[in-house]
Protein backbone atom coordinates (compact mmCIF):
# COMPACT_ATOMS: atom_id res chain seq x y z
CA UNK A 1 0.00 0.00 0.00
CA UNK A 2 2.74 2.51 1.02
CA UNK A 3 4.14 1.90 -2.63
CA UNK A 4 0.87 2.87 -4.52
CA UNK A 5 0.37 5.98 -1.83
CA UNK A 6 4.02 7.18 -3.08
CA UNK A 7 3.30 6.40 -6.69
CA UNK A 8 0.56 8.79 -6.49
CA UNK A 9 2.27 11.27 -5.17
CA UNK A 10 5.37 10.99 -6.83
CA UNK A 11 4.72 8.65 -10.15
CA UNK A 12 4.08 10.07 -13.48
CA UNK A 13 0.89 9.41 -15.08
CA UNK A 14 2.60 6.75 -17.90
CA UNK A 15 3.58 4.48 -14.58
CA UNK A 16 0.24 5.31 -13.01
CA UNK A 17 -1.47 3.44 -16.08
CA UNK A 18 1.31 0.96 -16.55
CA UNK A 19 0.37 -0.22 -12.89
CA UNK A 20 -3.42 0.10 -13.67
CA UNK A 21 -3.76 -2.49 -16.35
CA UNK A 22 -1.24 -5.03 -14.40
CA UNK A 23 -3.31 -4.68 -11.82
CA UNK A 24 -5.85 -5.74 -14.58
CA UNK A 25 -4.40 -7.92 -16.18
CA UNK A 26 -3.68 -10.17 -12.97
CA UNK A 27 -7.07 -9.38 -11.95
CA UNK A 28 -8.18 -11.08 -15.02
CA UNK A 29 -5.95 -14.28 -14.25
CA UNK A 30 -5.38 -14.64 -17.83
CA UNK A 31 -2.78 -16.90 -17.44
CA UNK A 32 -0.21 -15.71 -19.41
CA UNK A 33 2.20 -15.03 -16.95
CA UNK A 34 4.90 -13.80 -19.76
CA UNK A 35 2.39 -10.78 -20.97
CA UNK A 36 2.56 -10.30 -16.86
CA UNK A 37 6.12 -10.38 -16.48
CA UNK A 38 6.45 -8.04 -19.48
CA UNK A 39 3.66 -5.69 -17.74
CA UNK A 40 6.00 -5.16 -15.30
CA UNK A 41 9.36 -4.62 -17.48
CA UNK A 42 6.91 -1.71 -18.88
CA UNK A 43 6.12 -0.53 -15.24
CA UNK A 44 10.30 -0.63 -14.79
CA UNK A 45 11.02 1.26 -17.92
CA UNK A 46 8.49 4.34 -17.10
CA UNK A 47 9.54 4.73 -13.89
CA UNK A 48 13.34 4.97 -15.21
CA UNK A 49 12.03 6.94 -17.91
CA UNK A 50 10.56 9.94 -15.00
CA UNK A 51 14.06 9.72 -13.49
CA UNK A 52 15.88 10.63 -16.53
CA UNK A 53 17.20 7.33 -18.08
CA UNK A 54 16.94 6.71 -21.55
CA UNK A 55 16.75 2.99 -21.97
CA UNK A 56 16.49 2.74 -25.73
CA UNK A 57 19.43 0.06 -25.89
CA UNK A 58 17.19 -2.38 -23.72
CA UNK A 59 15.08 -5.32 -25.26
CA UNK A 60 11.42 -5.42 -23.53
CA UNK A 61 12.12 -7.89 -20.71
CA UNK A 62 15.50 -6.61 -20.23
CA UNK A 63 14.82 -4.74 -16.91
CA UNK A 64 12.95 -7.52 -15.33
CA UNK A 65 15.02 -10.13 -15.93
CA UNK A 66 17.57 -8.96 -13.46
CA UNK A 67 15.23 -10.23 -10.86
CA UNK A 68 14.95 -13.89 -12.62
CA UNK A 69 16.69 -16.81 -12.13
CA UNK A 70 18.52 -18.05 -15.02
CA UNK A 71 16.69 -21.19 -14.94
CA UNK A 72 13.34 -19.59 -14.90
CA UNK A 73 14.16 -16.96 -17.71
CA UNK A 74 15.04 -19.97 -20.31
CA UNK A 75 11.39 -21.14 -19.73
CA UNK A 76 9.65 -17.78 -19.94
CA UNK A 77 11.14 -16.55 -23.00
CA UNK A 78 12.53 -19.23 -25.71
């Protein structure tokens, strides 16, 4: 909770959105956890994006995938 009070303070309205339809999208149990996991690379990205970075060298997935395990990224995405 204290991490959606700051967003809405702090957050941008692109991450605001982003967080919005994972939210939805989980809500919606639709399975596909790799449209999920990429929901969340997006939510990554924006909030890098309102501090500045420019990630345009980054694959989608990229910034998530730090917090995978090797193991588990081989079965998510190939």
């Amino acid at each position: 909770m204290k991490f959606k009070r700051e967003l809405m303070i702090w957050g941008d309205q692109k991450i605001i959105k982003t967080l919005e339809s994972y939210e939805r999208l989980c809500f919606e149990n639709s399975g596909d956890i790799k449209k999920q996991i990429l929901t969340i690379d997006k939510i990554l990205r924006e909030i890098r994006k309102d501090l500045g970075h420019r990630d345009n060298q980054l694959k989608d997935g990229d910034l998530v995938l730090m917090f995978i395990k090797a193991e588990d990224k081989d079965k998510l995405f190939n």
